[in-house]
PDB file of N, CA and C in Angstrom:
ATOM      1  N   UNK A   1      70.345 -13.871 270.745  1.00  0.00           N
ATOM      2  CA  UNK A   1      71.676 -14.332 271.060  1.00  0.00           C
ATOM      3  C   UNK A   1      72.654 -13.670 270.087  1.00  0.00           C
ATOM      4  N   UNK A   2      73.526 -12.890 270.480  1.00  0.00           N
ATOM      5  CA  UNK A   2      74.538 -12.586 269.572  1.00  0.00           C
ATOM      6  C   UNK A   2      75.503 -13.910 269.437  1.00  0.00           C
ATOM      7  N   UNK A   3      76.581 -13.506 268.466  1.00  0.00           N
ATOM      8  CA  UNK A   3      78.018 -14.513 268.285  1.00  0.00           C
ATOM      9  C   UNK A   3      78.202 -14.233 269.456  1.00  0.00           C
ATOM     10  N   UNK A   4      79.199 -13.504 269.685  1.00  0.00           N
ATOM     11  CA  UNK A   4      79.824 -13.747 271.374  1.00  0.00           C
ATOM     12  C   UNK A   4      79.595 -15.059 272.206  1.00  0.00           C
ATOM     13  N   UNK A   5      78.007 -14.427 272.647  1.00  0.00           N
ATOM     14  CA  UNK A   5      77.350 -15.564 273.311  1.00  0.00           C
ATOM     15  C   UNK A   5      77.572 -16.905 272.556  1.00  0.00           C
ATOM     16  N   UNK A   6      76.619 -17.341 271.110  1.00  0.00           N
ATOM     17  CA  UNK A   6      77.151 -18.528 270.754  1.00  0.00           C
ATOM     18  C   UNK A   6      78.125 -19.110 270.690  1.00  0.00           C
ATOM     19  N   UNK A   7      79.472 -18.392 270.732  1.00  0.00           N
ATOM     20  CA  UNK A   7      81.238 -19.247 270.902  1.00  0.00           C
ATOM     21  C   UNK A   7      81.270 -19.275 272.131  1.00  0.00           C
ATOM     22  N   UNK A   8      80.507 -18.877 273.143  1.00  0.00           N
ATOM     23  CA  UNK A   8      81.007 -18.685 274.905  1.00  0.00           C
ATOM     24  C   UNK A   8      80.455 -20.265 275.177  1.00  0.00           C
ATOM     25  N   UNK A   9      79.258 -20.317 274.454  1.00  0.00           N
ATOM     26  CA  UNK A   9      78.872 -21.763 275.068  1.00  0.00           C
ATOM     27  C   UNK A   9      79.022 -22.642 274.648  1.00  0.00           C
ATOM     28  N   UNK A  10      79.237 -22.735 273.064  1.00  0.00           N
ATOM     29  CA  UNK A  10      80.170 -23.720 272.452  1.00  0.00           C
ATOM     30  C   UNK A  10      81.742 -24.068 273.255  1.00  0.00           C
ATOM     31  N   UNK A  11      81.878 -23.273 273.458  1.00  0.00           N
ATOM     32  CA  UNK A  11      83.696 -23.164 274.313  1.00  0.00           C
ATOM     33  C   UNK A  11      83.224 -23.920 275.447  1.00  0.00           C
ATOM     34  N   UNK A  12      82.092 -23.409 276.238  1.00  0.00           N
ATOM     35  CA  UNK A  12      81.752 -24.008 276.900  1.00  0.00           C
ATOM     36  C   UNK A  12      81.765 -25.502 277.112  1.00  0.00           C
ATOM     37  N   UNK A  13      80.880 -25.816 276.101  1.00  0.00           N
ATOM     38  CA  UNK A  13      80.652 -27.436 275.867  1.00  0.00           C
ATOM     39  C   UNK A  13      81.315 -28.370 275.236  1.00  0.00           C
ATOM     40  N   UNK A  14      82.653 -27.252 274.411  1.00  0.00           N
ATOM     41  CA  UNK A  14      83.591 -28.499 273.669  1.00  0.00           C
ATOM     42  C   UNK A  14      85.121 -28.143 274.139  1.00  0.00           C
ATOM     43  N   UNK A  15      85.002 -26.563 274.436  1.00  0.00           N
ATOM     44  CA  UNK A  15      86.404 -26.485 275.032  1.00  0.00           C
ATOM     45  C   UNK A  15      86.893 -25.641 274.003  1.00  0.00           C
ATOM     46  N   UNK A  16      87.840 -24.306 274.371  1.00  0.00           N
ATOM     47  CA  UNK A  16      88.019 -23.752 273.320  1.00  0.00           C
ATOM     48  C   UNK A  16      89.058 -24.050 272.468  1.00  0.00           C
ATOM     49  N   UNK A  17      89.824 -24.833 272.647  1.00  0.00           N
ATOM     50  CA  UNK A  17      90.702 -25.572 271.612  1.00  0.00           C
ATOM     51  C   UNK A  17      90.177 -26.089 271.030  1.00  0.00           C
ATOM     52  N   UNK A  18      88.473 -27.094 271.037  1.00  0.00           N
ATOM     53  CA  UNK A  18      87.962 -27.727 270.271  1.00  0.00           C
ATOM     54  C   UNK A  18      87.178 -27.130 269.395  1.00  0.00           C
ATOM     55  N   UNK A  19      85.890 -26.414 270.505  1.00  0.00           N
ATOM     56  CA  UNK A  19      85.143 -25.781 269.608  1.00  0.00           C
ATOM     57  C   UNK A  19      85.096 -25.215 268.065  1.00  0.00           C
ATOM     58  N   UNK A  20      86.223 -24.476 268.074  1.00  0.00           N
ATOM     59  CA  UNK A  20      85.912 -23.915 266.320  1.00  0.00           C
ATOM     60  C   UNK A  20      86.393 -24.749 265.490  1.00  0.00           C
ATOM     61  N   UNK A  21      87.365 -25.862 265.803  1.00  0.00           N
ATOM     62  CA  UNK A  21      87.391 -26.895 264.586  1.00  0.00           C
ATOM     63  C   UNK A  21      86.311 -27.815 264.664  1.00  0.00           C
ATOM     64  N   UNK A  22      85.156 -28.334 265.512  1.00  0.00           N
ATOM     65  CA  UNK A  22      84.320 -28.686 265.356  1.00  0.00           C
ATOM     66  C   UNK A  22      83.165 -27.878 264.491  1.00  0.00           C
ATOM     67  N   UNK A  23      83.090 -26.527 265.221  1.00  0.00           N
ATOM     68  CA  UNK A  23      81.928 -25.674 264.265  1.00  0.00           C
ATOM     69  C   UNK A  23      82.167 -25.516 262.490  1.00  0.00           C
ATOM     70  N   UNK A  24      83.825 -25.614 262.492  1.00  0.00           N
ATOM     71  CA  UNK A  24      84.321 -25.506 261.139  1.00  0.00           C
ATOM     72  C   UNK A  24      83.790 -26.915 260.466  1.00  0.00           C
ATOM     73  N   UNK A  25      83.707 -28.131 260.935  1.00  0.00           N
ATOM     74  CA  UNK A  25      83.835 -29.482 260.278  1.00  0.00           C
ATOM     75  C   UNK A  25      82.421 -30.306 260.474  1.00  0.00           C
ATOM     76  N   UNK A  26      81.651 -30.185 261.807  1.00  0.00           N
ATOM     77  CA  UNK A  26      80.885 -30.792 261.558  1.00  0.00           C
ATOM     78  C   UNK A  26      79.716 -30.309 260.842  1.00  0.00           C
ATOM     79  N   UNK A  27      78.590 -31.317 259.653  1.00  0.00           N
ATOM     80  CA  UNK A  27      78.064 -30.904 259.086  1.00  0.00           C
ATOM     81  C   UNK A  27      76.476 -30.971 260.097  1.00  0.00           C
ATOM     82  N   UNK A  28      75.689 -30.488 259.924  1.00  0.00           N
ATOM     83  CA  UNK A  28      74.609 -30.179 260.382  1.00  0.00           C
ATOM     84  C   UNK A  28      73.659 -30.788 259.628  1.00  0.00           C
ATOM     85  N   UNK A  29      72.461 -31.242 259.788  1.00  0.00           N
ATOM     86  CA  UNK A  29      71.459 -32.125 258.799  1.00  0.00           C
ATOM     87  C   UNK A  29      70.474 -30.781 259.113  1.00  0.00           C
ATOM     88  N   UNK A  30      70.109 -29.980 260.689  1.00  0.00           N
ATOM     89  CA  UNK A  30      68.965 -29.140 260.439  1.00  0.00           C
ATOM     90  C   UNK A  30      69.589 -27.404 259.943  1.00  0.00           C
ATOM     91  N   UNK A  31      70.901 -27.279 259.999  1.00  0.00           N
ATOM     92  CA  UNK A  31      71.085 -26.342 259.049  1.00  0.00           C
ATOM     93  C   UNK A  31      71.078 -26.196 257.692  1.00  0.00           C
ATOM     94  N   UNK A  32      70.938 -27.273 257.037  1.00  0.00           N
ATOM     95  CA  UNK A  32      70.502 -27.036 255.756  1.00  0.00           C
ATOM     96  C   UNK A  32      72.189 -27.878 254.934  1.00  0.00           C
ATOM     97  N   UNK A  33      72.419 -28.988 256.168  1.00  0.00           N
ATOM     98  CA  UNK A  33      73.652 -29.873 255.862  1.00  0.00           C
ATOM     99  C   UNK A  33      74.597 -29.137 255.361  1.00  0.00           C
ATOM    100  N   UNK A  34      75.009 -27.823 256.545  1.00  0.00           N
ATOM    101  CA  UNK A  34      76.463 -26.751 256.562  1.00  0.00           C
ATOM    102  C   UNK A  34      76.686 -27.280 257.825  1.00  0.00           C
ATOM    103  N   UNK A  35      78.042 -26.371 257.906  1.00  0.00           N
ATOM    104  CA  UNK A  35      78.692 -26.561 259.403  1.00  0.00           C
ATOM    105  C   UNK A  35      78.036 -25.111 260.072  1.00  0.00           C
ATOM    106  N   UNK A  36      78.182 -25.098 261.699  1.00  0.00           N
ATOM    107  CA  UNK A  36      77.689 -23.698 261.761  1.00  0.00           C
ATOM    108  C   UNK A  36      78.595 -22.863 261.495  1.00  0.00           C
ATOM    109  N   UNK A  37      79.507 -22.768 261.386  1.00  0.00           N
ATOM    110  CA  UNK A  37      80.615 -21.403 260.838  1.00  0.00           C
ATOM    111  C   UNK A  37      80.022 -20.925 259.219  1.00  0.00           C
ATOM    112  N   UNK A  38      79.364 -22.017 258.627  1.00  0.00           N
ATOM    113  CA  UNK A  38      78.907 -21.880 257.048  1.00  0.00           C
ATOM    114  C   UNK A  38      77.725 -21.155 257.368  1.00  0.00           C
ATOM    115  N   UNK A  39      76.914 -21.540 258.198  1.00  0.00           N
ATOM    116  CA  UNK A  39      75.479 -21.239 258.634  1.00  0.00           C
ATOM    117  C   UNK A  39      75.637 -19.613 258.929  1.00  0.00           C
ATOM    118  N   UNK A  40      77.163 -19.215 260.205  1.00  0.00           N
ATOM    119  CA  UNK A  40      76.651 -18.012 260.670  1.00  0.00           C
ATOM    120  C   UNK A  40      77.017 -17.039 259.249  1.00  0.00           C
ATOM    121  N   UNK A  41      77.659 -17.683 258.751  1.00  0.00           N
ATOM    122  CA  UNK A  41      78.582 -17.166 257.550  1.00  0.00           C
ATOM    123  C   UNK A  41      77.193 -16.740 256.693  1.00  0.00           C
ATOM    124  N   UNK A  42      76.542 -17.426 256.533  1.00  0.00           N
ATOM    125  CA  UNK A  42      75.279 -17.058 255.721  1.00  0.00           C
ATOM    126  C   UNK A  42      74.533 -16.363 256.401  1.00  0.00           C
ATOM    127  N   UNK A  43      74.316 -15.982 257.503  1.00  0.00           N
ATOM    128  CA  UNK A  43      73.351 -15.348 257.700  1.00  0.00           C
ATOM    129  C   UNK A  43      72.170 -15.544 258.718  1.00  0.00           C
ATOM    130  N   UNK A  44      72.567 -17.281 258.799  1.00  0.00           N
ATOM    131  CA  UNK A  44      71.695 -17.628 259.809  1.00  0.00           C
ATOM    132  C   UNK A  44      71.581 -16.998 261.609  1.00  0.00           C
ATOM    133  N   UNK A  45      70.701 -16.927 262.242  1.00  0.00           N
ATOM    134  CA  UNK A  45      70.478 -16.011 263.415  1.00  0.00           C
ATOM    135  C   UNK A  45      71.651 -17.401 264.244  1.00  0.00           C
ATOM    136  N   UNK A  46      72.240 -16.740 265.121  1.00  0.00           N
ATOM    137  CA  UNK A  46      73.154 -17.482 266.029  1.00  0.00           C
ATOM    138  C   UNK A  46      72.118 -18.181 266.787  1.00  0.00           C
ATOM    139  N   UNK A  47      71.188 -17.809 267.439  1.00  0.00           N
ATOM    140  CA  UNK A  47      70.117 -18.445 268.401  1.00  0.00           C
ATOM    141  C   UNK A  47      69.958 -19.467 267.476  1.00  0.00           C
ATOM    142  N   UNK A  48      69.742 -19.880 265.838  1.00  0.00           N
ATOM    143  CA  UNK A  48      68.997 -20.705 265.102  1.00  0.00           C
ATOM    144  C   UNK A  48      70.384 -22.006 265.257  1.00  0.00           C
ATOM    145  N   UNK A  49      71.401 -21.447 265.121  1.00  0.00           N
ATOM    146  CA  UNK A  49      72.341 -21.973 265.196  1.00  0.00           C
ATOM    147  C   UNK A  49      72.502 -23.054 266.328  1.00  0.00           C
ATOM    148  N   UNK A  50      72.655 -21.963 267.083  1.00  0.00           N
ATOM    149  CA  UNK A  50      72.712 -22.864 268.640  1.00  0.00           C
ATOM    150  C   UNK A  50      71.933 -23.851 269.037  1.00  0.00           C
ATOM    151  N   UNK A  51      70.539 -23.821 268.257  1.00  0.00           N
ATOM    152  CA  UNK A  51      69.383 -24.898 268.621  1.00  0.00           C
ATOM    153  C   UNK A  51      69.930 -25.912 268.347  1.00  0.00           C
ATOM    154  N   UNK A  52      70.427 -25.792 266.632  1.00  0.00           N
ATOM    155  CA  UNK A  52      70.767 -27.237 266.075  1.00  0.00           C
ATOM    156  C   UNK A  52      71.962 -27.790 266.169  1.00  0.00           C
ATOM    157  N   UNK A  53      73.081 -26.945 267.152  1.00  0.00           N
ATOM    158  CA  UNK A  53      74.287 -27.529 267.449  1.00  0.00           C
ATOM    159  C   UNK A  53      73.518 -28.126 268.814  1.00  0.00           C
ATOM    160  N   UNK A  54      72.827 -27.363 270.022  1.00  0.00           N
ATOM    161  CA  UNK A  54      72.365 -28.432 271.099  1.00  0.00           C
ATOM    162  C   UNK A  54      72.038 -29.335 270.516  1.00  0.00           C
ATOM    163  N   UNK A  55      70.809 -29.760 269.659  1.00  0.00           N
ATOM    164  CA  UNK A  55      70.241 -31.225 269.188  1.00  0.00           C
ATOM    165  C   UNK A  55      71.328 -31.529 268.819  1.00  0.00           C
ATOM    166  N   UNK A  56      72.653 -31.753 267.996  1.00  0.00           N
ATOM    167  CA  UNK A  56      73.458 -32.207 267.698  1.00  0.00           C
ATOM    168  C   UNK A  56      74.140 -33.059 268.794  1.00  0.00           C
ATOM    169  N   UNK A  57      74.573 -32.112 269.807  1.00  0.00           N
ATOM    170  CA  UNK A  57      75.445 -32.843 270.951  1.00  0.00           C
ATOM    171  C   UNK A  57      74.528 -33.135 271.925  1.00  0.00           C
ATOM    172  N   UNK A  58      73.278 -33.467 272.045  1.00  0.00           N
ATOM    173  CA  UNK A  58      72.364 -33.819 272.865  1.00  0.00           C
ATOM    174  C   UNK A  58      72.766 -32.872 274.131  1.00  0.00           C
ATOM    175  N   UNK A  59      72.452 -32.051 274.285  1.00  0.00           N
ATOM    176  CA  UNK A  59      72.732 -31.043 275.402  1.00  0.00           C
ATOM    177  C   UNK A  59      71.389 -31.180 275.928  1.00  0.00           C
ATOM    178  N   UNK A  60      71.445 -31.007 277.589  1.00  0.00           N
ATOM    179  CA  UNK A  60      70.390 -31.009 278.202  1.00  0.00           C
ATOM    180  C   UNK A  60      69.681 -29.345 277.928  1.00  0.00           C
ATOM    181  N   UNK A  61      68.218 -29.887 278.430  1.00  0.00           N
ATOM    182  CA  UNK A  61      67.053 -28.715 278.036  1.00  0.00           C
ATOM    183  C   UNK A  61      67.465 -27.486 278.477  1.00  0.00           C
ATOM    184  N   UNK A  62      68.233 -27.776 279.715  1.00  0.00           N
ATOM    185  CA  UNK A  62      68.707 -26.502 280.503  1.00  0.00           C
ATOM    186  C   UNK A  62      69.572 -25.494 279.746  1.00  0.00           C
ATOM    187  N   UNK A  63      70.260 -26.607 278.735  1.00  0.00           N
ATOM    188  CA  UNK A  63      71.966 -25.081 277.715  1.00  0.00           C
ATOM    189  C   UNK A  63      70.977 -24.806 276.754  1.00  0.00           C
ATOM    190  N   UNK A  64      69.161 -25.205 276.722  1.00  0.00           N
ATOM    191  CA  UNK A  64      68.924 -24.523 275.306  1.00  0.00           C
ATOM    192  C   UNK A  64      68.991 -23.057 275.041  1.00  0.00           C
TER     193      UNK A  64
END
């Protein structure tokens, strides 16, 4: 998964007015308790990302 993709479906699922102040603020418990903007910021793979923002917003199996 590149970025691209990960903000397309975040936008997706929160709306793009929402999305990046959510990715900016909420903290994550399986990223290592960052937000994902901290996460991609470090380095983490966007796919790793995206897992633990789905478990976050309980997204069905289907947006994994």
């Amino acid at each position: 998964m590149r970025h691209t993709e990960f903000w397309a479906r975040l936008d997706q699922h929160l709306g793009p007015a929402y999305s990046r102040t959510w990715a900016e603020q909420q903290v994550i418990g399986d990223l290592g308790h960052r937000t994902a903007v901290e996460a991609l910021r470090a380095g983490v793979p966007p796919k790793e990302v995206w897992t633990a923002v789905w478990r976050t917003l309980e997204l069905p199996m289907s947006e994994r």
